[in-house]
PDB file of N, CA and C in Angstrom:
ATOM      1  N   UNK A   1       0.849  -1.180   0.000  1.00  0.00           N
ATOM      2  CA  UNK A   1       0.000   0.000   0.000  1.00  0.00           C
ATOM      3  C   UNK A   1       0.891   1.238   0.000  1.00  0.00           C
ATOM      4  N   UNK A   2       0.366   2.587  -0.600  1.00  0.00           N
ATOM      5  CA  UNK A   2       1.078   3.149  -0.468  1.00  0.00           C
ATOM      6  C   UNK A   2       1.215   4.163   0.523  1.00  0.00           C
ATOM      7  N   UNK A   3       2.473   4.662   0.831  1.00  0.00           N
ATOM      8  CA  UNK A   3       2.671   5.249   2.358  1.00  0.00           C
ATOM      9  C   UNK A   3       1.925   6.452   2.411  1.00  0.00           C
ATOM     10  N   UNK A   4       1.537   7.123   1.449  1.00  0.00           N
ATOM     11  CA  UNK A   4       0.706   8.372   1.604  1.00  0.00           C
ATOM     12  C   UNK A   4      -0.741   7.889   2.191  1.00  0.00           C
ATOM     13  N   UNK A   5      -0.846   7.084   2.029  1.00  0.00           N
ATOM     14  CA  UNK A   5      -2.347   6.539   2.907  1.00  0.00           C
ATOM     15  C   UNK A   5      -2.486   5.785   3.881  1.00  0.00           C
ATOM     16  N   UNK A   6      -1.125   5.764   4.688  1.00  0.00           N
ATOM     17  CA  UNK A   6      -0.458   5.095   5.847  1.00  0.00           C
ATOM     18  C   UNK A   6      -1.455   6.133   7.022  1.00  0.00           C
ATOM     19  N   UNK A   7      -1.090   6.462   7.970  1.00  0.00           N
ATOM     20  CA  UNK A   7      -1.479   7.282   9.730  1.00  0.00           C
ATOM     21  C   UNK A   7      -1.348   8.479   8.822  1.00  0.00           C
ATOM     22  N   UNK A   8      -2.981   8.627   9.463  1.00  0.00           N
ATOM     23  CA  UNK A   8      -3.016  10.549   9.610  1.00  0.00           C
ATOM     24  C   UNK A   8      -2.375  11.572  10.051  1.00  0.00           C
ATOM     25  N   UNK A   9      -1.386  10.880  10.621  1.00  0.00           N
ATOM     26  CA  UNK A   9      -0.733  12.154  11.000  1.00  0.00           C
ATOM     27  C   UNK A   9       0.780  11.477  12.103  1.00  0.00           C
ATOM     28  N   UNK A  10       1.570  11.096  11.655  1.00  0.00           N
ATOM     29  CA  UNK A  10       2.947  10.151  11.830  1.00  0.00           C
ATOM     30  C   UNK A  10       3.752  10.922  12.977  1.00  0.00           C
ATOM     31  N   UNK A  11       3.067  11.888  13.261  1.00  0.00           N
ATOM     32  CA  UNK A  11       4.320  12.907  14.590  1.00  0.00           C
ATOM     33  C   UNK A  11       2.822  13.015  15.195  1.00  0.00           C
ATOM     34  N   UNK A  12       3.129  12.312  16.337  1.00  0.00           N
ATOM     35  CA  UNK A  12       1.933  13.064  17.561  1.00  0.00           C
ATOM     36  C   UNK A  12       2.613  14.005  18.045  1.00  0.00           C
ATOM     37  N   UNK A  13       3.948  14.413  18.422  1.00  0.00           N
ATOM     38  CA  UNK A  13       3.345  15.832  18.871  1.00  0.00           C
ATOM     39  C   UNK A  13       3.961  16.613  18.607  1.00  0.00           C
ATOM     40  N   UNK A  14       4.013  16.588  17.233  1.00  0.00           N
ATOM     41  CA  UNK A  14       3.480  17.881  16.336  1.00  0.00           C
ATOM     42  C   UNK A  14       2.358  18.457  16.413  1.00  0.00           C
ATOM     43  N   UNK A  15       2.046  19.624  16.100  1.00  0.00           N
ATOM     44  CA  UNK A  15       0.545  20.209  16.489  1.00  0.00           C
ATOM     45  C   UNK A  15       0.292  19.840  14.802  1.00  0.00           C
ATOM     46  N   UNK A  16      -1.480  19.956  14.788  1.00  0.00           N
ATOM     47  CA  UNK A  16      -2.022  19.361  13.703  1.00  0.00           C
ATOM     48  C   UNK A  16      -1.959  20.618  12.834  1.00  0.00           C
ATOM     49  N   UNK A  17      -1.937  20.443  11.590  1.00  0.00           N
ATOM     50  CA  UNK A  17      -1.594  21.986  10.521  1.00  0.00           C
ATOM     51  C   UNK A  17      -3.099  21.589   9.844  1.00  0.00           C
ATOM     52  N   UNK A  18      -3.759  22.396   9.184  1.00  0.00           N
ATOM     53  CA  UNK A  18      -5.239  22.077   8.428  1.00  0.00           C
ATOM     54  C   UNK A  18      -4.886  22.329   7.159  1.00  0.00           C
ATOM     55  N   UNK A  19      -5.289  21.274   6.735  1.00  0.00           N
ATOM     56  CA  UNK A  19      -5.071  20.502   5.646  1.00  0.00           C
ATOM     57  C   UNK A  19      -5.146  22.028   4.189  1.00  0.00           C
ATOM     58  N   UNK A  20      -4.266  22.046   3.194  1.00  0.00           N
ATOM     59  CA  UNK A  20      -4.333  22.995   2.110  1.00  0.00           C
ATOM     60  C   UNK A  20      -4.464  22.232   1.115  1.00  0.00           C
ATOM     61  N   UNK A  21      -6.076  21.984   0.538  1.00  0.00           N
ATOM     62  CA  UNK A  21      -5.698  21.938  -0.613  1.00  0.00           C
ATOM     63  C   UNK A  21      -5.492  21.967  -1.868  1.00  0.00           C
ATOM     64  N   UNK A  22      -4.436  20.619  -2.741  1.00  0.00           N
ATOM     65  CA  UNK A  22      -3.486  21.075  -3.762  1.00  0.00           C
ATOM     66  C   UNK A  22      -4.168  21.185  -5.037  1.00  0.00           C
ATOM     67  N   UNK A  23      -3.454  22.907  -5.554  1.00  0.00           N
ATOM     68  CA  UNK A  23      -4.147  23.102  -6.609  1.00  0.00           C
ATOM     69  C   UNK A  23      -4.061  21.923  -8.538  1.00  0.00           C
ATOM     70  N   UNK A  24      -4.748  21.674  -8.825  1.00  0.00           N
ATOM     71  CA  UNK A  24      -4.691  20.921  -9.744  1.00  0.00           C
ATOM     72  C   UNK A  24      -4.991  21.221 -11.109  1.00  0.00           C
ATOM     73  N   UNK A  25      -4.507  20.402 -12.117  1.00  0.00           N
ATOM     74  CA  UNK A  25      -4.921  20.939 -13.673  1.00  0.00           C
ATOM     75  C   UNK A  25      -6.341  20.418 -13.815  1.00  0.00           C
ATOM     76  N   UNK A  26      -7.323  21.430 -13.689  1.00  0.00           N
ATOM     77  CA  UNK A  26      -8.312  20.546 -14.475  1.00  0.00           C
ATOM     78  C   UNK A  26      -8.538  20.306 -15.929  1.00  0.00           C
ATOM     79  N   UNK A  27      -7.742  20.289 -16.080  1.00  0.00           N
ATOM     80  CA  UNK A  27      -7.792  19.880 -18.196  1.00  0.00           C
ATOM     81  C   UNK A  27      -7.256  18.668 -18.234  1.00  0.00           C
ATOM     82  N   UNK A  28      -6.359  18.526 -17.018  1.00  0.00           N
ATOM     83  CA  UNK A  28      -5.360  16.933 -16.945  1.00  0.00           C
ATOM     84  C   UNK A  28      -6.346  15.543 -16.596  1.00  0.00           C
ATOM     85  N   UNK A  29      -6.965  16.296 -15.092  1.00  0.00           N
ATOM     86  CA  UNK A  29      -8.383  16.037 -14.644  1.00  0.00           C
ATOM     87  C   UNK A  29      -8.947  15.471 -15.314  1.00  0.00           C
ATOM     88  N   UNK A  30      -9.916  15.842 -15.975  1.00  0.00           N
ATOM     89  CA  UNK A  30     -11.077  15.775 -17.229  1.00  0.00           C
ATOM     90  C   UNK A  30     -10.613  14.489 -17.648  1.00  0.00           C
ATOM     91  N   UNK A  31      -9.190  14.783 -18.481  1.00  0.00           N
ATOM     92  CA  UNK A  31      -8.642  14.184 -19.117  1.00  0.00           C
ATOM     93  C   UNK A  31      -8.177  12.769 -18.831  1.00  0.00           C
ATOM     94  N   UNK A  32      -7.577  12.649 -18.149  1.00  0.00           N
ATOM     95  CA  UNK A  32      -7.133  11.499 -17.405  1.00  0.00           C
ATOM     96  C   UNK A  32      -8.818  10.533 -16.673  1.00  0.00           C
ATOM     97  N   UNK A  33      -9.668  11.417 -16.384  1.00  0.00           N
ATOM     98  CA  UNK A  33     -10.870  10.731 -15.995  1.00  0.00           C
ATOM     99  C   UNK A  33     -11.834  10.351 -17.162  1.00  0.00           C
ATOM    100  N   UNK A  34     -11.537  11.066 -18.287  1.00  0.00           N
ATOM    101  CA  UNK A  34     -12.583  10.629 -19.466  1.00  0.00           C
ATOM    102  C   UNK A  34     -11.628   9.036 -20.494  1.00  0.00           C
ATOM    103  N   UNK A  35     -10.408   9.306 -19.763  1.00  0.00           N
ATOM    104  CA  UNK A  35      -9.491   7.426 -20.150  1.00  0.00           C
ATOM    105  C   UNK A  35     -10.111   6.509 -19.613  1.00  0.00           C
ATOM    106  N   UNK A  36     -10.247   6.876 -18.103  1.00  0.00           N
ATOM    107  CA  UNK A  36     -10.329   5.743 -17.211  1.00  0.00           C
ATOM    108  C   UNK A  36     -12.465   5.647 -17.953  1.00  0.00           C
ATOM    109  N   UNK A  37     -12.907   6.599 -17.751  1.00  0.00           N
ATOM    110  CA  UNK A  37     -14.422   6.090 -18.500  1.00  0.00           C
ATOM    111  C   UNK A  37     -14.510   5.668 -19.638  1.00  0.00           C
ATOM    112  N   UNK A  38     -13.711   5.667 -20.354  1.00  0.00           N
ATOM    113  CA  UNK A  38     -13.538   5.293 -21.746  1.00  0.00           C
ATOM    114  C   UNK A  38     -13.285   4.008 -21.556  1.00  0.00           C
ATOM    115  N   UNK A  39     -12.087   3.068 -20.656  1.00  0.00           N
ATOM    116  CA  UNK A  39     -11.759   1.971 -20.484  1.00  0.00           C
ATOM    117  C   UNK A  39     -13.440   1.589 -19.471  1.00  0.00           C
ATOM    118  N   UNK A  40     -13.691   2.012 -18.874  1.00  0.00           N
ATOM    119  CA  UNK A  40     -14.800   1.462 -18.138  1.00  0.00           C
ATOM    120  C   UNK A  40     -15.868   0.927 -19.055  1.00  0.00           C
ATOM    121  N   UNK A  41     -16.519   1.464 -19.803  1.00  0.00           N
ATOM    122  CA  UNK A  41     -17.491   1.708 -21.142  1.00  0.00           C
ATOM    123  C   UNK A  41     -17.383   0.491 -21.931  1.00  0.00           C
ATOM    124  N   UNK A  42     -15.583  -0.087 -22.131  1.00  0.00           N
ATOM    125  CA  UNK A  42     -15.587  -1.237 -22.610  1.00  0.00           C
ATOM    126  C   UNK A  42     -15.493  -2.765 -21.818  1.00  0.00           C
ATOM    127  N   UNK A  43     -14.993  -1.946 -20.823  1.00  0.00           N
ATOM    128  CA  UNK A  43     -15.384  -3.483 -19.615  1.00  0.00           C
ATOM    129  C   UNK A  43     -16.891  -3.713 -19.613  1.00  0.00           C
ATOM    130  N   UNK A  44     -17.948  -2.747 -19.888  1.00  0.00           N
ATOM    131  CA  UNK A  44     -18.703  -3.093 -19.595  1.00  0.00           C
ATOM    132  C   UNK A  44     -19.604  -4.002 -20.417  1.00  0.00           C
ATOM    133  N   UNK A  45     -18.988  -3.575 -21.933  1.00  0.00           N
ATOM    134  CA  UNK A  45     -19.780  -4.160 -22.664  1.00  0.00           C
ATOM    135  C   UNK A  45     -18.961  -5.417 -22.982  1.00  0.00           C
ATOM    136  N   UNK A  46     -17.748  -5.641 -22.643  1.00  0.00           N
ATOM    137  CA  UNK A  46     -17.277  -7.365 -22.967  1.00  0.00           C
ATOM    138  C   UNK A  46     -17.722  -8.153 -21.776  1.00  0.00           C
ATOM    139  N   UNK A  47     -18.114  -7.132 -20.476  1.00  0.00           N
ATOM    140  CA  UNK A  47     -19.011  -8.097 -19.148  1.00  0.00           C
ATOM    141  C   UNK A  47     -20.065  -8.481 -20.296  1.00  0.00           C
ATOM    142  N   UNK A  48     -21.104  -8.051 -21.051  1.00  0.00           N
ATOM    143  CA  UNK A  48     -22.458  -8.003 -21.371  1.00  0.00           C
ATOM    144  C   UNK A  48     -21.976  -9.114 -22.296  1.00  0.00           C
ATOM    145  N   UNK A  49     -21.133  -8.648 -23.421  1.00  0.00           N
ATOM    146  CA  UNK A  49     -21.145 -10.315 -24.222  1.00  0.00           C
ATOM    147  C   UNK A  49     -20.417 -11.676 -23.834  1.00  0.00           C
ATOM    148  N   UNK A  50     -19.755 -11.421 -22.841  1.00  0.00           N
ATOM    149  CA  UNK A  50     -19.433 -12.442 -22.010  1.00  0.00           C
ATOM    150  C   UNK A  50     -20.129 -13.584 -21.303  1.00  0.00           C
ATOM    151  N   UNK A  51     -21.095 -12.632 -20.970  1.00  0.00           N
ATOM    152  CA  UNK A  51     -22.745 -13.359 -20.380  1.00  0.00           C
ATOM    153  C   UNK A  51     -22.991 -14.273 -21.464  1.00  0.00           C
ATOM    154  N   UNK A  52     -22.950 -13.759 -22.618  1.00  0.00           N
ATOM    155  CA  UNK A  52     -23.336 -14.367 -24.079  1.00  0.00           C
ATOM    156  C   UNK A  52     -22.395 -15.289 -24.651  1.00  0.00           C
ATOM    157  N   UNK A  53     -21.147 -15.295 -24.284  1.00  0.00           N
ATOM    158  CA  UNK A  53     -20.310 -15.731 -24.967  1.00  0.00           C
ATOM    159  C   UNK A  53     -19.110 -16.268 -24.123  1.00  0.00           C
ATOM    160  N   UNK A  54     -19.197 -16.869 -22.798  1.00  0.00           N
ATOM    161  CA  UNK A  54     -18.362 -17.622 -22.200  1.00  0.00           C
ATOM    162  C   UNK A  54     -17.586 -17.942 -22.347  1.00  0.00           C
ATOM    163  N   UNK A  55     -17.097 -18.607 -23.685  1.00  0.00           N
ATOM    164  CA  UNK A  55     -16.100 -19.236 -23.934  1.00  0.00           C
ATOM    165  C   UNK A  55     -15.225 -18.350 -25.166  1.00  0.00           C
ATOM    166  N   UNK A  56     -15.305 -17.220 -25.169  1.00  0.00           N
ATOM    167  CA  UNK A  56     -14.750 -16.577 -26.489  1.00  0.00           C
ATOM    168  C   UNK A  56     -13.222 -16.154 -25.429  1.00  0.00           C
ATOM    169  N   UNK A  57     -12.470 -16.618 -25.615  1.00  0.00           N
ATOM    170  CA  UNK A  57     -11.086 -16.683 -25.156  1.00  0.00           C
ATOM    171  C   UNK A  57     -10.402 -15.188 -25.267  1.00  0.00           C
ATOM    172  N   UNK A  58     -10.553 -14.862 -26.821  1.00  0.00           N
ATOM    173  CA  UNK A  58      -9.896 -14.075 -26.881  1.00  0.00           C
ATOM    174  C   UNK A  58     -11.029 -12.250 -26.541  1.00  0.00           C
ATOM    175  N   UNK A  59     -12.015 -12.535 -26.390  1.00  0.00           N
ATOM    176  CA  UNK A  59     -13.121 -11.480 -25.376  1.00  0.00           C
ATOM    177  C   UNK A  59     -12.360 -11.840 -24.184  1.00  0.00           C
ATOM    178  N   UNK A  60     -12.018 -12.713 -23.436  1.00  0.00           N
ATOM    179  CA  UNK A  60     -12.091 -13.035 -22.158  1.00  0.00           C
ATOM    180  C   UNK A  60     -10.383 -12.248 -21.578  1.00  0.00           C
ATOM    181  N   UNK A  61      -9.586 -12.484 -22.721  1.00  0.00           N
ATOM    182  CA  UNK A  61      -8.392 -11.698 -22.761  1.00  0.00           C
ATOM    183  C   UNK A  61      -8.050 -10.214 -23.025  1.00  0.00           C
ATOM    184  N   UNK A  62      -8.928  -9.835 -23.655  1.00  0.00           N
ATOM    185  CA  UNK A  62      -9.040  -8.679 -23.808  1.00  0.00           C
ATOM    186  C   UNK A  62      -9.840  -7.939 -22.262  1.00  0.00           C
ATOM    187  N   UNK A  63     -10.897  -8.365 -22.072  1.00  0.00           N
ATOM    188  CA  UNK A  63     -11.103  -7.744 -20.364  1.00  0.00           C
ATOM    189  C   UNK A  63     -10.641  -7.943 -19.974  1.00  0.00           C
ATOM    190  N   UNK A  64      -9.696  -9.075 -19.527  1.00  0.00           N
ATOM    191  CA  UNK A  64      -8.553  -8.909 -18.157  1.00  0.00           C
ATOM    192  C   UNK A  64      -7.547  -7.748 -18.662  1.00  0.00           C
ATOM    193  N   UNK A  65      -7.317  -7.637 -20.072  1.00  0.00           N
ATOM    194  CA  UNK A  65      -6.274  -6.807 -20.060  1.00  0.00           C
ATOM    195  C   UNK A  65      -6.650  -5.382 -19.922  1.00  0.00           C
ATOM    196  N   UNK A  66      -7.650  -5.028 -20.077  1.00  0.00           N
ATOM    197  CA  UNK A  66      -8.470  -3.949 -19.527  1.00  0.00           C
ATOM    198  C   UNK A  66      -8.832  -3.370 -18.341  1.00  0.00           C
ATOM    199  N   UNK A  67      -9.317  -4.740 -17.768  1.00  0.00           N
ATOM    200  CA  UNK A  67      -9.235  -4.705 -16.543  1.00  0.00           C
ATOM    201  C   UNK A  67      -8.036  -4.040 -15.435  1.00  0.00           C
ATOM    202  N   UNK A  68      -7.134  -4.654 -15.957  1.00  0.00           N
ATOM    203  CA  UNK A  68      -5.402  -4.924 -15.257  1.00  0.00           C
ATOM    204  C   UNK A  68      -4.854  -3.103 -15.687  1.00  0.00           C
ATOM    205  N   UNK A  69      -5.186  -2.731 -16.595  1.00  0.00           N
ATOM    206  CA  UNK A  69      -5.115  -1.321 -17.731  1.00  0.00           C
ATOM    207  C   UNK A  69      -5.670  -0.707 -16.504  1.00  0.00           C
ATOM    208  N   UNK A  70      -7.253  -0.593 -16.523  1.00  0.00           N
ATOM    209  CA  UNK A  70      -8.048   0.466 -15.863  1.00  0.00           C
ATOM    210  C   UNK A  70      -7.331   0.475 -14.232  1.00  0.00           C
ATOM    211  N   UNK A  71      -7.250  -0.581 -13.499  1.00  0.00           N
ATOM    212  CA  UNK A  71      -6.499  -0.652 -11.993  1.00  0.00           C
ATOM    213  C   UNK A  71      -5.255   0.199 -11.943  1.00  0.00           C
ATOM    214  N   UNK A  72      -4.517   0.229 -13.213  1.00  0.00           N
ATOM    215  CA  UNK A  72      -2.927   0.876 -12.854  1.00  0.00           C
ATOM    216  C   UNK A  72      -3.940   2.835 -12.950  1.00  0.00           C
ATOM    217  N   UNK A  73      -4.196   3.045 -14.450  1.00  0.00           N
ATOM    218  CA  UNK A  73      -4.727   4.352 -14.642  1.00  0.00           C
ATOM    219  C   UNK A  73      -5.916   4.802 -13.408  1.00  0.00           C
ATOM    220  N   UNK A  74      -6.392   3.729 -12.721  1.00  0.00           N
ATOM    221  CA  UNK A  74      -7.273   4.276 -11.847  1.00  0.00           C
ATOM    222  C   UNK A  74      -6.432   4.796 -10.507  1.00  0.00           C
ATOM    223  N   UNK A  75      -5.550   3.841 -10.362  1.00  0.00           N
ATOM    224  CA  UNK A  75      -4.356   4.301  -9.360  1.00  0.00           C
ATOM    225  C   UNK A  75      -3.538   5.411  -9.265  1.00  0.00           C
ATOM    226  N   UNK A  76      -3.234   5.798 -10.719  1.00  0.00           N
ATOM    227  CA  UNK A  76      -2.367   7.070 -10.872  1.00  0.00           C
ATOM    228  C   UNK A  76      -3.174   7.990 -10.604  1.00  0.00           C
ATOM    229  N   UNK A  77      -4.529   8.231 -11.245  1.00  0.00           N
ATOM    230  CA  UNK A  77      -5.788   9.492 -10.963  1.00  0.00           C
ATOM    231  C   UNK A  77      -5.459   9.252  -9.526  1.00  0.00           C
ATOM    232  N   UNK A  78      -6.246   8.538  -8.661  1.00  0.00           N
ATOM    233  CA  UNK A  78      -6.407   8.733  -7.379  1.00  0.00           C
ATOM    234  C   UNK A  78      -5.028   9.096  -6.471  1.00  0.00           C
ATOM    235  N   UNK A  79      -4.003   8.515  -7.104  1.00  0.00           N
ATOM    236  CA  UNK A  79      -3.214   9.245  -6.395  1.00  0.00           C
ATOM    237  C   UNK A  79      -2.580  11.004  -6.616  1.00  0.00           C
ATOM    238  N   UNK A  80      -3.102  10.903  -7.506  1.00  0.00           N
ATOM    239  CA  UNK A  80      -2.738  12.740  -8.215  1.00  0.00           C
ATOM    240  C   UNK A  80      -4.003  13.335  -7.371  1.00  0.00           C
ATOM    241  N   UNK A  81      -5.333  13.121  -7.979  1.00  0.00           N
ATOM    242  CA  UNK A  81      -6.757  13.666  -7.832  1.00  0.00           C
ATOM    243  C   UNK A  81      -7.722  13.378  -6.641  1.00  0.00           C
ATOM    244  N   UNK A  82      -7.184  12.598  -6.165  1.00  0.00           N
ATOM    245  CA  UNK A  82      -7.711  11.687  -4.940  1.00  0.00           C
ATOM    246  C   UNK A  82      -9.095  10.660  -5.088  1.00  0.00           C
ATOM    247  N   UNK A  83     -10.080  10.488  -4.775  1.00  0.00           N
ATOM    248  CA  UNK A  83     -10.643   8.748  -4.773  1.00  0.00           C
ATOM    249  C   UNK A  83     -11.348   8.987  -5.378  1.00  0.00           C
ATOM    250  N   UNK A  84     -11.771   7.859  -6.196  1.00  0.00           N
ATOM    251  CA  UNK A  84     -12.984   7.914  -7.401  1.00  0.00           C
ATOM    252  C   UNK A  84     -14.252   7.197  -6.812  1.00  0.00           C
ATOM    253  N   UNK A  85     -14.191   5.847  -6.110  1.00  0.00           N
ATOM    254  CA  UNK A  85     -15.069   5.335  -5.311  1.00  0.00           C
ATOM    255  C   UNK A  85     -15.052   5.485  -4.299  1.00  0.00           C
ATOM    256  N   UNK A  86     -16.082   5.776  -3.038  1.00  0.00           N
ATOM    257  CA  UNK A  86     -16.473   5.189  -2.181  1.00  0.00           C
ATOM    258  C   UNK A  86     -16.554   4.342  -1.027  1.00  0.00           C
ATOM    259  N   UNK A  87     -16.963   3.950   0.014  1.00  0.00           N
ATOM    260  CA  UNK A  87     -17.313   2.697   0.496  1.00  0.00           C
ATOM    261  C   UNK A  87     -16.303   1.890   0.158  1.00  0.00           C
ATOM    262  N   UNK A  88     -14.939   2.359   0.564  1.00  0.00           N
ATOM    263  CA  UNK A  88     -14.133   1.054   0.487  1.00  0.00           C
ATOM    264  C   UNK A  88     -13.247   0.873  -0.788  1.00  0.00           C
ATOM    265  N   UNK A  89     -13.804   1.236  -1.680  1.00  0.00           N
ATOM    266  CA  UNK A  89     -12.909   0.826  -2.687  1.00  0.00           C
ATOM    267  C   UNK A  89     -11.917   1.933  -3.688  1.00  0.00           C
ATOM    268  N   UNK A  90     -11.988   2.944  -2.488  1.00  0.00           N
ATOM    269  CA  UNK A  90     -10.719   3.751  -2.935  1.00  0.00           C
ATOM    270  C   UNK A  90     -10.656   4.572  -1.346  1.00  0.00           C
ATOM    271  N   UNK A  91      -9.249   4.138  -1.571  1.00  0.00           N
ATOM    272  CA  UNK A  91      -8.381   5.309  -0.415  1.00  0.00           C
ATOM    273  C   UNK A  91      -8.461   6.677  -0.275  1.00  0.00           C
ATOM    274  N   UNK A  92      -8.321   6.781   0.914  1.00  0.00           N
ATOM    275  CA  UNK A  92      -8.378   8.426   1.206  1.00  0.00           C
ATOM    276  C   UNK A  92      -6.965   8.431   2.333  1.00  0.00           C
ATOM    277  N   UNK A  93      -6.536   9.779   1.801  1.00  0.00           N
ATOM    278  CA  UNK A  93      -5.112  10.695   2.275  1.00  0.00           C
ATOM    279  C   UNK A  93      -6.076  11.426   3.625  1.00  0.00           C
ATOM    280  N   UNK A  94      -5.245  11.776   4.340  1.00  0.00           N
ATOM    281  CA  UNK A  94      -5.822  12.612   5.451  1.00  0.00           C
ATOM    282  C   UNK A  94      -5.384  13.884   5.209  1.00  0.00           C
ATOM    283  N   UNK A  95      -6.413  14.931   5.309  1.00  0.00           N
ATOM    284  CA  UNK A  95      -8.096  14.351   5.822  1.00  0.00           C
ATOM    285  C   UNK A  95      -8.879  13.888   4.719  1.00  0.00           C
ATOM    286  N   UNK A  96      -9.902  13.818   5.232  1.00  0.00           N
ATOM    287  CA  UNK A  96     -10.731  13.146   4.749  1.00  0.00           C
ATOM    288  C   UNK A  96     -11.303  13.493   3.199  1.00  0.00           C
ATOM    289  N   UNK A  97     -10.986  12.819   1.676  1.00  0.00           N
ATOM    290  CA  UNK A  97     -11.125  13.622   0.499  1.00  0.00           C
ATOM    291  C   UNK A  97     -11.976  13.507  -0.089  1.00  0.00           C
ATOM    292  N   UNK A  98     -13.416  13.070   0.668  1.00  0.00           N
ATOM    293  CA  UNK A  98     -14.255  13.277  -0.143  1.00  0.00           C
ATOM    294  C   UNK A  98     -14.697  14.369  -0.190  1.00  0.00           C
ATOM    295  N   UNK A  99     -14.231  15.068   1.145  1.00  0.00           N
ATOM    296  CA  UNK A  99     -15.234  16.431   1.397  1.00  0.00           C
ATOM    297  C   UNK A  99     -14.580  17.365   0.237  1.00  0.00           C
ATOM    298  N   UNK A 100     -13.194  17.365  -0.801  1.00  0.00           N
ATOM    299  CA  UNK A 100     -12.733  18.517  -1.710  1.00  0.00           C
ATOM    300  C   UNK A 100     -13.851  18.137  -3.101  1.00  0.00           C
ATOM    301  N   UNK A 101     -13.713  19.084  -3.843  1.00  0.00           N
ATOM    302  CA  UNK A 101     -14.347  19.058  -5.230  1.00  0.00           C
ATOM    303  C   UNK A 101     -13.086  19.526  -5.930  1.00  0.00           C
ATOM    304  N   UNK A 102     -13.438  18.623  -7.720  1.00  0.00           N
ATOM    305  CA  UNK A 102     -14.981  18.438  -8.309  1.00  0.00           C
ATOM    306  C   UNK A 102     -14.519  16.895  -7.533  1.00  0.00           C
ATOM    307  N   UNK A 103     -15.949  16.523  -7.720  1.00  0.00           N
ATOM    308  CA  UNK A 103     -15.978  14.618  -7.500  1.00  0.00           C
ATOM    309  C   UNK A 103     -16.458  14.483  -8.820  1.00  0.00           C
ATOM    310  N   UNK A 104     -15.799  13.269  -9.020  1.00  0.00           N
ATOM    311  CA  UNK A 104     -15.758  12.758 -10.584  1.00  0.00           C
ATOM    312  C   UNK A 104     -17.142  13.126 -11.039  1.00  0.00           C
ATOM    313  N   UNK A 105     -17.823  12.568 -10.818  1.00  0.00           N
ATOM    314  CA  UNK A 105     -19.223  13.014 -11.133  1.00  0.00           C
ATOM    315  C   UNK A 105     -19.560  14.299 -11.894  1.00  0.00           C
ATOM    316  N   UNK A 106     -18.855  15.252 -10.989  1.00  0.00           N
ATOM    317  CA  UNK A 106     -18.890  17.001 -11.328  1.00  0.00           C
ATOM    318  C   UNK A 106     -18.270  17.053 -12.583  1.00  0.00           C
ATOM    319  N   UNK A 107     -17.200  16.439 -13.120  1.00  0.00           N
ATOM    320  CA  UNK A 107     -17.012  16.643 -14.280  1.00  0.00           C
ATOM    321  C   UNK A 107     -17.651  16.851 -15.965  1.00  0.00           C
TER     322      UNK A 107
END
């Protein structure tokens, strides 16, 4: 895991500083988030013929490699832009990042 999402705060007694934050490109933003939806868009539809088509090997290779694709690019966003999901399935830096905007959504 990575250490930026290790303890909130690694010196107890240090006094706590409130959090600034970092300004970002939103053109990079956008950008980098309309890849990762772009790769999403097609996972979704080789899930759908997959249903249909079980045994098509080379469908079945192509989503993992997509798959394996979207995990690294989803990793780099969140670690530049901070979490795309939710409930668990993306990390948060301290404090707490859902409370900054835009959230993907806003885009």
């Amino acid at each position: 895991m990575d250490e930026s999402y290790a303890q909130p705060h690694e010196r107890p007694n240090e006094p706590h500083q409130p959090h600034q934050p970092q300004a970002f490109d939103l053109e990079t933003y956008r950008a980098e988030l309309e890849r990762i939806q772009k790769i999403d868009f097609a996972l979704v539809e080789l899930n759908l013929y997959l249903d249909t088509h079980p045994t098509d090997m080379q469908a079945i290779q192509q989503f993992n490699q997509l798959a394996q694709n979207r995990r690294t690019m989803a990793y780099a966003f969140e670690s530049k832009f901070g979490p795309l999901m939710g409930f668990g399935h993306s990390f948060s830096r301290f404090p707490w990042q859902w409370v900054q905007t835009p959230w993907p959504w806003q885009v």
